[in-house]
PDB file of N, CA and C in Angstrom:
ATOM      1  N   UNK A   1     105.909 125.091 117.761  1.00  0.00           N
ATOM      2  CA  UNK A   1     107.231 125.681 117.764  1.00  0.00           C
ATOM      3  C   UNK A   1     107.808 125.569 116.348  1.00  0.00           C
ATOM      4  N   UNK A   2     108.323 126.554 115.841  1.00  0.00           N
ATOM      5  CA  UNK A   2     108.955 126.506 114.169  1.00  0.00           C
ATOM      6  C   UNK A   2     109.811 125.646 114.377  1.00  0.00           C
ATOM      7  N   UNK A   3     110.266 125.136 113.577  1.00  0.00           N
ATOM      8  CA  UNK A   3     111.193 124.382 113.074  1.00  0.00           C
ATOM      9  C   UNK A   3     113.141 125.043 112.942  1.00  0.00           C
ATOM     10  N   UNK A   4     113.814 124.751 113.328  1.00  0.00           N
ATOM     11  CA  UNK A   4     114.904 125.716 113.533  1.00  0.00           C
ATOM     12  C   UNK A   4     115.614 124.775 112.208  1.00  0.00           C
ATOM     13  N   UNK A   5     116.304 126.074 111.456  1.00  0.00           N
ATOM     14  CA  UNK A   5     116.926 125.917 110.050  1.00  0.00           C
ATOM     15  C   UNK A   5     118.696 125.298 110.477  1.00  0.00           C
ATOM     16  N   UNK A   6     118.719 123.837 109.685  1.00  0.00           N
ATOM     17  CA  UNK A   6     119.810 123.088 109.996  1.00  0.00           C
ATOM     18  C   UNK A   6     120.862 123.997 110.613  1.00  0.00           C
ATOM     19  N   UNK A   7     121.611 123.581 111.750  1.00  0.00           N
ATOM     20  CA  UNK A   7     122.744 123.908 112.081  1.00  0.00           C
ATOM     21  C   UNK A   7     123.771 124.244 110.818  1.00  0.00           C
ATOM     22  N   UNK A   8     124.781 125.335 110.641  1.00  0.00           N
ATOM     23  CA  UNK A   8     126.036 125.246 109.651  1.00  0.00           C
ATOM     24  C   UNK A   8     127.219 125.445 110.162  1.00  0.00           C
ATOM     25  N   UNK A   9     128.472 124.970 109.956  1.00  0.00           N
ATOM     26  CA  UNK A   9     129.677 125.059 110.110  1.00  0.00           C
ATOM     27  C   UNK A   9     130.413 126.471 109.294  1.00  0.00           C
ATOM     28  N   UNK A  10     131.071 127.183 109.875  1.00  0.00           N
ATOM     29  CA  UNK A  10     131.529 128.204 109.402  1.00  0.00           C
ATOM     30  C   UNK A  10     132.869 127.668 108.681  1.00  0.00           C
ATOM     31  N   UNK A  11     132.548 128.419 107.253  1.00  0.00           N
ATOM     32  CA  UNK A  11     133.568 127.789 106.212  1.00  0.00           C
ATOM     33  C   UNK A  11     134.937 129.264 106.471  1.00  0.00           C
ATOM     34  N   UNK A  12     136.409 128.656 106.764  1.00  0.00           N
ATOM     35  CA  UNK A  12     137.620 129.762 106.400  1.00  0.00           C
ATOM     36  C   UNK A  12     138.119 128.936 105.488  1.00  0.00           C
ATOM     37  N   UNK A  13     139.208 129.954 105.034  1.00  0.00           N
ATOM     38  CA  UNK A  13     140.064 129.558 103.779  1.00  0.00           C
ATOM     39  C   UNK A  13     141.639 129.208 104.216  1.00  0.00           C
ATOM     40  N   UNK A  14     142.249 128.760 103.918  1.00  0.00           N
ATOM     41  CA  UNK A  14     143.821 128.702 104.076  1.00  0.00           C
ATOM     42  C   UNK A  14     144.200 129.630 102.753  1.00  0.00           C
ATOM     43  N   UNK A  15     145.429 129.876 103.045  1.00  0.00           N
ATOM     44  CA  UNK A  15     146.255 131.625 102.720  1.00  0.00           C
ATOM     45  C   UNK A  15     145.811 130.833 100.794  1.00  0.00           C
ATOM     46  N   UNK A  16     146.287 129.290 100.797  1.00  0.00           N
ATOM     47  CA  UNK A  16     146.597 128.847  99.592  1.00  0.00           C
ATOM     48  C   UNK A  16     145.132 128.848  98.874  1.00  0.00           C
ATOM     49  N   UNK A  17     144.031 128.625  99.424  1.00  0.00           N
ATOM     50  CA  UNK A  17     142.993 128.416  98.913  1.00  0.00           C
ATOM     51  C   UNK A  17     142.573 129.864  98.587  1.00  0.00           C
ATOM     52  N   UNK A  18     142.517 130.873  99.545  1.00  0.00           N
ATOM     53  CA  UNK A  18     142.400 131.889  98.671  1.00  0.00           C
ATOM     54  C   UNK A  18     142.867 132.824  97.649  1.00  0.00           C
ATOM     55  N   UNK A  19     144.158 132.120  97.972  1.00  0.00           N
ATOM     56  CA  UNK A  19     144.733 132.526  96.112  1.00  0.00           C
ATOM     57  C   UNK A  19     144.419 132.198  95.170  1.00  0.00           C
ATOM     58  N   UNK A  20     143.896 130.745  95.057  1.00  0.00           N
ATOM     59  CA  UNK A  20     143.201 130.116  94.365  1.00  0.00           C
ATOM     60  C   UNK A  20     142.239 130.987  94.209  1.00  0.00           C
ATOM     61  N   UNK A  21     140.858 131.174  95.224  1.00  0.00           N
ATOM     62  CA  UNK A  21     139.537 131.877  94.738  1.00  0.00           C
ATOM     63  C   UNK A  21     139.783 132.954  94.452  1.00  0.00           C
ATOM     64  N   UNK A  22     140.666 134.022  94.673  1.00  0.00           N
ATOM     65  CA  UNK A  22     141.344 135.348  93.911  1.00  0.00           C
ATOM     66  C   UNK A  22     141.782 135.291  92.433  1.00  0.00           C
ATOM     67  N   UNK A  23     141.976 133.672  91.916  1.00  0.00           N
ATOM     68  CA  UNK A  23     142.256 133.739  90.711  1.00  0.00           C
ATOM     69  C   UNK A  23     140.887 133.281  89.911  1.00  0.00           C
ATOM     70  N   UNK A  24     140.151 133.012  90.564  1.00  0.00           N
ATOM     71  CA  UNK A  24     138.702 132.380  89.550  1.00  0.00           C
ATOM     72  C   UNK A  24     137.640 133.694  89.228  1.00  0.00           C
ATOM     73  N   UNK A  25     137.258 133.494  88.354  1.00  0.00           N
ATOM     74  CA  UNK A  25     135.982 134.248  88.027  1.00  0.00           C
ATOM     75  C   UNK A  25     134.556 134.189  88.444  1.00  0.00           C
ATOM     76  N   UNK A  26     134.102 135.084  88.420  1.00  0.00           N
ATOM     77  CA  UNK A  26     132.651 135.056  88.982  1.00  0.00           C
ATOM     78  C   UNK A  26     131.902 133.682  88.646  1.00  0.00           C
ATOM     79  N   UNK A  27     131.915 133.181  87.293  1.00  0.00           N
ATOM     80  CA  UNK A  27     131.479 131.877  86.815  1.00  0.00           C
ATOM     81  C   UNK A  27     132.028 130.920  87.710  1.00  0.00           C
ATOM     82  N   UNK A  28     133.439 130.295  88.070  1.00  0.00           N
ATOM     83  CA  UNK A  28     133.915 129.522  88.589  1.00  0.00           C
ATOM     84  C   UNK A  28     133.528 129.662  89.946  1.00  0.00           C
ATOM     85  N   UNK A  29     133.414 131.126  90.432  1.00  0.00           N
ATOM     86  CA  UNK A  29     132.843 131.409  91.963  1.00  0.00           C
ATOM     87  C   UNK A  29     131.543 130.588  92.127  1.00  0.00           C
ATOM     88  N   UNK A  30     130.570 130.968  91.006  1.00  0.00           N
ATOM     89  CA  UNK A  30     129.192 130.624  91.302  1.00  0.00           C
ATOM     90  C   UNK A  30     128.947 128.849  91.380  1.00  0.00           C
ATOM     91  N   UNK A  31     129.812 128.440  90.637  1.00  0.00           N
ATOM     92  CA  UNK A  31     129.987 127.285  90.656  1.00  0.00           C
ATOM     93  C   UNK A  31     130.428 126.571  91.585  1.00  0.00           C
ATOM     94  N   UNK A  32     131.255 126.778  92.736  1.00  0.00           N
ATOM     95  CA  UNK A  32     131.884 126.373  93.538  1.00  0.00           C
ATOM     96  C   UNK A  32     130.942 126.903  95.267  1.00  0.00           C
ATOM     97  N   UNK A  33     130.332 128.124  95.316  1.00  0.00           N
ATOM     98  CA  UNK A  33     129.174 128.565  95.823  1.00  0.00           C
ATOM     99  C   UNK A  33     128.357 127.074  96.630  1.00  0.00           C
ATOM    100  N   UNK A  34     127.162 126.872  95.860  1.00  0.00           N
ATOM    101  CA  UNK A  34     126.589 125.745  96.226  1.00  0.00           C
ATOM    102  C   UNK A  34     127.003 124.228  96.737  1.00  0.00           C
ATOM    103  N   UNK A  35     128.527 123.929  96.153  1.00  0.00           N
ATOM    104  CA  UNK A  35     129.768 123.147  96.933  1.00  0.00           C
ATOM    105  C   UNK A  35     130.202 123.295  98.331  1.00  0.00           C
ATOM    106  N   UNK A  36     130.447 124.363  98.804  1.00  0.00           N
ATOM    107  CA  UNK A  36     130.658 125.172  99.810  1.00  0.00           C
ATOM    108  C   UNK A  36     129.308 125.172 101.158  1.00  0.00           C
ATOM    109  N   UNK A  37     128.443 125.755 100.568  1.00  0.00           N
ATOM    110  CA  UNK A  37     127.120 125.212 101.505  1.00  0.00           C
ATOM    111  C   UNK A  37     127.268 123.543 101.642  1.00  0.00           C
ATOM    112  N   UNK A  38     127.229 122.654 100.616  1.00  0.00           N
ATOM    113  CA  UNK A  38     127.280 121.262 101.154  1.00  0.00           C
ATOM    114  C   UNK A  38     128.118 121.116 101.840  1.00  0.00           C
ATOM    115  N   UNK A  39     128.974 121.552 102.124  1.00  0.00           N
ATOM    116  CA  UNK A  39     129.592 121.338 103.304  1.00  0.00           C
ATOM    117  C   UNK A  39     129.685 121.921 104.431  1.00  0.00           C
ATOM    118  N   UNK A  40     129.260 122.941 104.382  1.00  0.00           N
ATOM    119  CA  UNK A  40     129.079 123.342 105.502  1.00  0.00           C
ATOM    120  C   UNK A  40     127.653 122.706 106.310  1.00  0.00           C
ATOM    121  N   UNK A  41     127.043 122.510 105.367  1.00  0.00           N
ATOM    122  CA  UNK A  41     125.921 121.268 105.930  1.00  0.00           C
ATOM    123  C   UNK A  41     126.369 119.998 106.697  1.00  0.00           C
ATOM    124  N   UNK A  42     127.001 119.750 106.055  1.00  0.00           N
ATOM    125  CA  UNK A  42     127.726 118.335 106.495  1.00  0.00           C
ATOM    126  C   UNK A  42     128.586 117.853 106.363  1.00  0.00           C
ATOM    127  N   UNK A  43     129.564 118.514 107.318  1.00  0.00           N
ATOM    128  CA  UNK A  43     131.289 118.472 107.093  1.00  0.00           C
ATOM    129  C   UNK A  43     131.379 116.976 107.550  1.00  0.00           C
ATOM    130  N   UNK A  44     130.751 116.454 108.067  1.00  0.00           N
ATOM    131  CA  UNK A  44     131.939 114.985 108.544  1.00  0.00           C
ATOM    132  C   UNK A  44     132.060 114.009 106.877  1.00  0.00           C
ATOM    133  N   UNK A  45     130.215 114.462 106.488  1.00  0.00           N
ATOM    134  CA  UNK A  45     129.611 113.510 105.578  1.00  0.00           C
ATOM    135  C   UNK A  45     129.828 113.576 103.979  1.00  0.00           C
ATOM    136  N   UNK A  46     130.120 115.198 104.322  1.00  0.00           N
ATOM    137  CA  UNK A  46     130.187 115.709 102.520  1.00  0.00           C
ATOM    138  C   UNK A  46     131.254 115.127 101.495  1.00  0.00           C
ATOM    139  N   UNK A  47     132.614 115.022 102.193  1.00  0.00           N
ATOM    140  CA  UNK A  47     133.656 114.441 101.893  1.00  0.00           C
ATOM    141  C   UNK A  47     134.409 113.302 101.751  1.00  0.00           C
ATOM    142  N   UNK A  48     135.079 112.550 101.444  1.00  0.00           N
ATOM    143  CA  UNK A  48     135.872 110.846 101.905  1.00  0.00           C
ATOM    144  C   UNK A  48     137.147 111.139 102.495  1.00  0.00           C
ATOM    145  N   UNK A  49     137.429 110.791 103.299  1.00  0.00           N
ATOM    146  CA  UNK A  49     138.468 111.075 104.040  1.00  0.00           C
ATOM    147  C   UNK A  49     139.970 110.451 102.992  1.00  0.00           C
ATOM    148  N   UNK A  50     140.738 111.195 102.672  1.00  0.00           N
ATOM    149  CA  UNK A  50     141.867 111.119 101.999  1.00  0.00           C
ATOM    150  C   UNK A  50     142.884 109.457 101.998  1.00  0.00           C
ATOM    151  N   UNK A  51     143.147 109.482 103.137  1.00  0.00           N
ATOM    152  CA  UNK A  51     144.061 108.701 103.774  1.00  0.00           C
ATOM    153  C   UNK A  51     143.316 108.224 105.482  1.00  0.00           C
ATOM    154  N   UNK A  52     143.185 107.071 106.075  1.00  0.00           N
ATOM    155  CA  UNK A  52     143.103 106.582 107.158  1.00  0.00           C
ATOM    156  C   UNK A  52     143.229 107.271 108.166  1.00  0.00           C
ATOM    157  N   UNK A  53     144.708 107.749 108.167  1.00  0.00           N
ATOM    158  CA  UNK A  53     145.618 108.466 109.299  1.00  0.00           C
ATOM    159  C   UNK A  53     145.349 110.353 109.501  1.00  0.00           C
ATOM    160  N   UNK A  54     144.382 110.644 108.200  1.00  0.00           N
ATOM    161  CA  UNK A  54     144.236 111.936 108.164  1.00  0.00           C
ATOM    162  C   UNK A  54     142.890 112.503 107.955  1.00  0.00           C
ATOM    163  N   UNK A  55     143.498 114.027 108.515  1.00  0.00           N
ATOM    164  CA  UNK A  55     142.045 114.445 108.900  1.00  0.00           C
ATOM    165  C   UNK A  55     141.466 115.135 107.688  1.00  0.00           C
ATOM    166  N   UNK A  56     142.076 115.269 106.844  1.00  0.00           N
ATOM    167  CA  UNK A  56     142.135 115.801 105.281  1.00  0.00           C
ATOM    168  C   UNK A  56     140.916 115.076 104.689  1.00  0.00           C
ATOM    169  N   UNK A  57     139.375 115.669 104.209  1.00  0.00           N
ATOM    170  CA  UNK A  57     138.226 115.421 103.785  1.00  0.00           C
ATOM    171  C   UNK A  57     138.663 115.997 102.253  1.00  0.00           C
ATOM    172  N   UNK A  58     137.738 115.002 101.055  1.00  0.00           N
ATOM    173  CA  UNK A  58     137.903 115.527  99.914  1.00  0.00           C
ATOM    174  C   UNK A  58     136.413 115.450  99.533  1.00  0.00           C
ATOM    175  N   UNK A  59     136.170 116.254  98.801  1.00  0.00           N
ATOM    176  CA  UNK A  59     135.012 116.406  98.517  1.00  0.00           C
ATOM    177  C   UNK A  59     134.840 116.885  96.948  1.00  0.00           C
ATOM    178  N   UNK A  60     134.354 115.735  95.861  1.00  0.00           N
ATOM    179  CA  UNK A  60     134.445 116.366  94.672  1.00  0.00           C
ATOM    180  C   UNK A  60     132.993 115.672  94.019  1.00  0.00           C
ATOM    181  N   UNK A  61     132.892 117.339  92.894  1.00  0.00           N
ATOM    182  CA  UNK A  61     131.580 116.963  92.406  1.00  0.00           C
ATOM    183  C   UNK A  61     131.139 117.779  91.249  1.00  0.00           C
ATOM    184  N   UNK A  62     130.688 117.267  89.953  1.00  0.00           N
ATOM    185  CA  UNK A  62     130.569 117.981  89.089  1.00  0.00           C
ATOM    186  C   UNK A  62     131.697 119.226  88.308  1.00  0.00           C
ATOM    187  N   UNK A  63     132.785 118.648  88.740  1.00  0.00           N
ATOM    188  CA  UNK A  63     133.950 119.002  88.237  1.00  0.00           C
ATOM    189  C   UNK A  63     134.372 120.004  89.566  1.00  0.00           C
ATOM    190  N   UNK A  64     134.028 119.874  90.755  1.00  0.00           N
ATOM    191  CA  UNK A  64     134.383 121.221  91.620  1.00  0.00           C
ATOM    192  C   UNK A  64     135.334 120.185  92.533  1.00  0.00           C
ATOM    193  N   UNK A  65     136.548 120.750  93.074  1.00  0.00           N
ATOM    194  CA  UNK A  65     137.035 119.514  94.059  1.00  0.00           C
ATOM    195  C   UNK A  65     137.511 120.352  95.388  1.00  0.00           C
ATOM    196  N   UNK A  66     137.061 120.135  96.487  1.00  0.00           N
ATOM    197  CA  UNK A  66     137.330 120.568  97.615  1.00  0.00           C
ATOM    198  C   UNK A  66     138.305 119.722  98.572  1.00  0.00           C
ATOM    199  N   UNK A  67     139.275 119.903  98.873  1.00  0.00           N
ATOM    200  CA  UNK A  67     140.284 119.638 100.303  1.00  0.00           C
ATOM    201  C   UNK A  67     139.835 120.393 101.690  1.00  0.00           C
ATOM    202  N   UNK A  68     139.355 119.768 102.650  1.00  0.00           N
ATOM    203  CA  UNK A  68     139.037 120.525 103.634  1.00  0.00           C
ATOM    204  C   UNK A  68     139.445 119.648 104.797  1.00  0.00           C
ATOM    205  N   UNK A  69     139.349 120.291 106.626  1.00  0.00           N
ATOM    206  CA  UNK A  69     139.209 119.962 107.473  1.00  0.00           C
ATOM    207  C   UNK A  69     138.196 120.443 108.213  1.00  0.00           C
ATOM    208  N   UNK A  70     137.715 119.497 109.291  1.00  0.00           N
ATOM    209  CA  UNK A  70     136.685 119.912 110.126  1.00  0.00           C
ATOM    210  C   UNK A  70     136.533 119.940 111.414  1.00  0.00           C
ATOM    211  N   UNK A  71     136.422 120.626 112.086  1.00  0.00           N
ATOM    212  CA  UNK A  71     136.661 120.635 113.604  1.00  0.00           C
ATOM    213  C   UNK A  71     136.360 119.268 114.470  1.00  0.00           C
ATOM    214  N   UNK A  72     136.626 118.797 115.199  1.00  0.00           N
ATOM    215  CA  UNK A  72     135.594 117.952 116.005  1.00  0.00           C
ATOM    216  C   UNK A  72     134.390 117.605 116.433  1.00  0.00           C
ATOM    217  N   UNK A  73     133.638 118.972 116.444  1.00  0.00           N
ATOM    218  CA  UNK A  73     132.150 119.247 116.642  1.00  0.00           C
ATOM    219  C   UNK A  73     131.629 119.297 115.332  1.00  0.00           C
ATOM    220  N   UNK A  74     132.314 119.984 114.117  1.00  0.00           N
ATOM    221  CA  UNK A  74     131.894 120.246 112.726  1.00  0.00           C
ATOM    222  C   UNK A  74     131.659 121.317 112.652  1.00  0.00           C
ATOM    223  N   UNK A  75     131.628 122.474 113.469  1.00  0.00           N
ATOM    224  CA  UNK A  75     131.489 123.815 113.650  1.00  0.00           C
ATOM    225  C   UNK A  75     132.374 124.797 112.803  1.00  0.00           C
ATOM    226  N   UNK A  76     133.345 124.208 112.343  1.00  0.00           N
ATOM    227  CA  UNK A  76     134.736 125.433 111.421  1.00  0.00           C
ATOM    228  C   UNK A  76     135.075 123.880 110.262  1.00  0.00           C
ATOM    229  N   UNK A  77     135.049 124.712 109.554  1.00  0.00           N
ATOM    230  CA  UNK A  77     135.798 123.695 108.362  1.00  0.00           C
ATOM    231  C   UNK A  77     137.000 124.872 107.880  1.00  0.00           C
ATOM    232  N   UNK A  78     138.275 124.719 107.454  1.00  0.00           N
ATOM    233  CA  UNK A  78     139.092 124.875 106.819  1.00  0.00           C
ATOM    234  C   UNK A  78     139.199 124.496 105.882  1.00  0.00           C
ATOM    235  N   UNK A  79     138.794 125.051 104.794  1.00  0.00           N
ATOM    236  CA  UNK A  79     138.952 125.079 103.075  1.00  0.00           C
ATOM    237  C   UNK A  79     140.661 124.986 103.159  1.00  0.00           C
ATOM    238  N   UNK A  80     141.305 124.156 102.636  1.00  0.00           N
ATOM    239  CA  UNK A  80     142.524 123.946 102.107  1.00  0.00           C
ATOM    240  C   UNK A  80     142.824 124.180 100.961  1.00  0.00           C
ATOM    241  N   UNK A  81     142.063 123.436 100.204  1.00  0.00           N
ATOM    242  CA  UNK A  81     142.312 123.142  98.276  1.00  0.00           C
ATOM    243  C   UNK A  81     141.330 123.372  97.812  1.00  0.00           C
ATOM    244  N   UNK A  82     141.219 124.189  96.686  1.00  0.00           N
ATOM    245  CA  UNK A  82     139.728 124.574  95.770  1.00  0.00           C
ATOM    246  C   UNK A  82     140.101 124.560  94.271  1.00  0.00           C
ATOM    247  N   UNK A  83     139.500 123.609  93.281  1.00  0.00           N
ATOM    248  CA  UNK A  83     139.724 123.550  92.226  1.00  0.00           C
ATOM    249  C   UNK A  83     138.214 123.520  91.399  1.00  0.00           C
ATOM    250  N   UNK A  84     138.052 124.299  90.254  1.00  0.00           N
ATOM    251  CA  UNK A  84     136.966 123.991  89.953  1.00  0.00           C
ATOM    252  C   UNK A  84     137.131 123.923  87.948  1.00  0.00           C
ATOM    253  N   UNK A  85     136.724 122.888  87.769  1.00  0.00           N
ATOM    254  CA  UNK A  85     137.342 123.147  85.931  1.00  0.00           C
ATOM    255  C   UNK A  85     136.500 123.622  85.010  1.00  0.00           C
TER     256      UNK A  85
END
């Protein structure tokens, strides 16, 4: 039996985050790209959780910094914050 290709979480944006990616360039896109798959790989794991009390995941790396949430199952992540320098 093949091998079935990891489960992924479907990545949306909040209104704010995509203003953000409306203002970046293809460079900053491509860069932030492969960020985006890691998490959707592994939303519980990809990130450190902000604060104790919240469900707010941060996830930063190689200058790219992600704010996200993740469903319960890990199935939808909500992109919040996208910064990439």
């Amino acid at each position: 039996m093949p091998e079935r290709p990891p489960r992924r979480a479907v990545i949306t944006f909040h209104e704010v985050a995509e203003r953000q990616l409306a203002d970046m360039d293809d460079a900053a896109l491509a860069r932030l790209d492969p960020h985006l798959n890691t998490i959707a790989l592994n939303p519980k794991t990809a990130g450190v959780q902000l604060r104790p009390d919240s469900p707010v995941l941060e996830y930063a790396k190689d200058g790219v910094r992600i704010a996200y949430v993740s469903t319960v199952l890990g199935t939808i992540v909500l992109v919040a914050y996208v910064e990439v320098d």
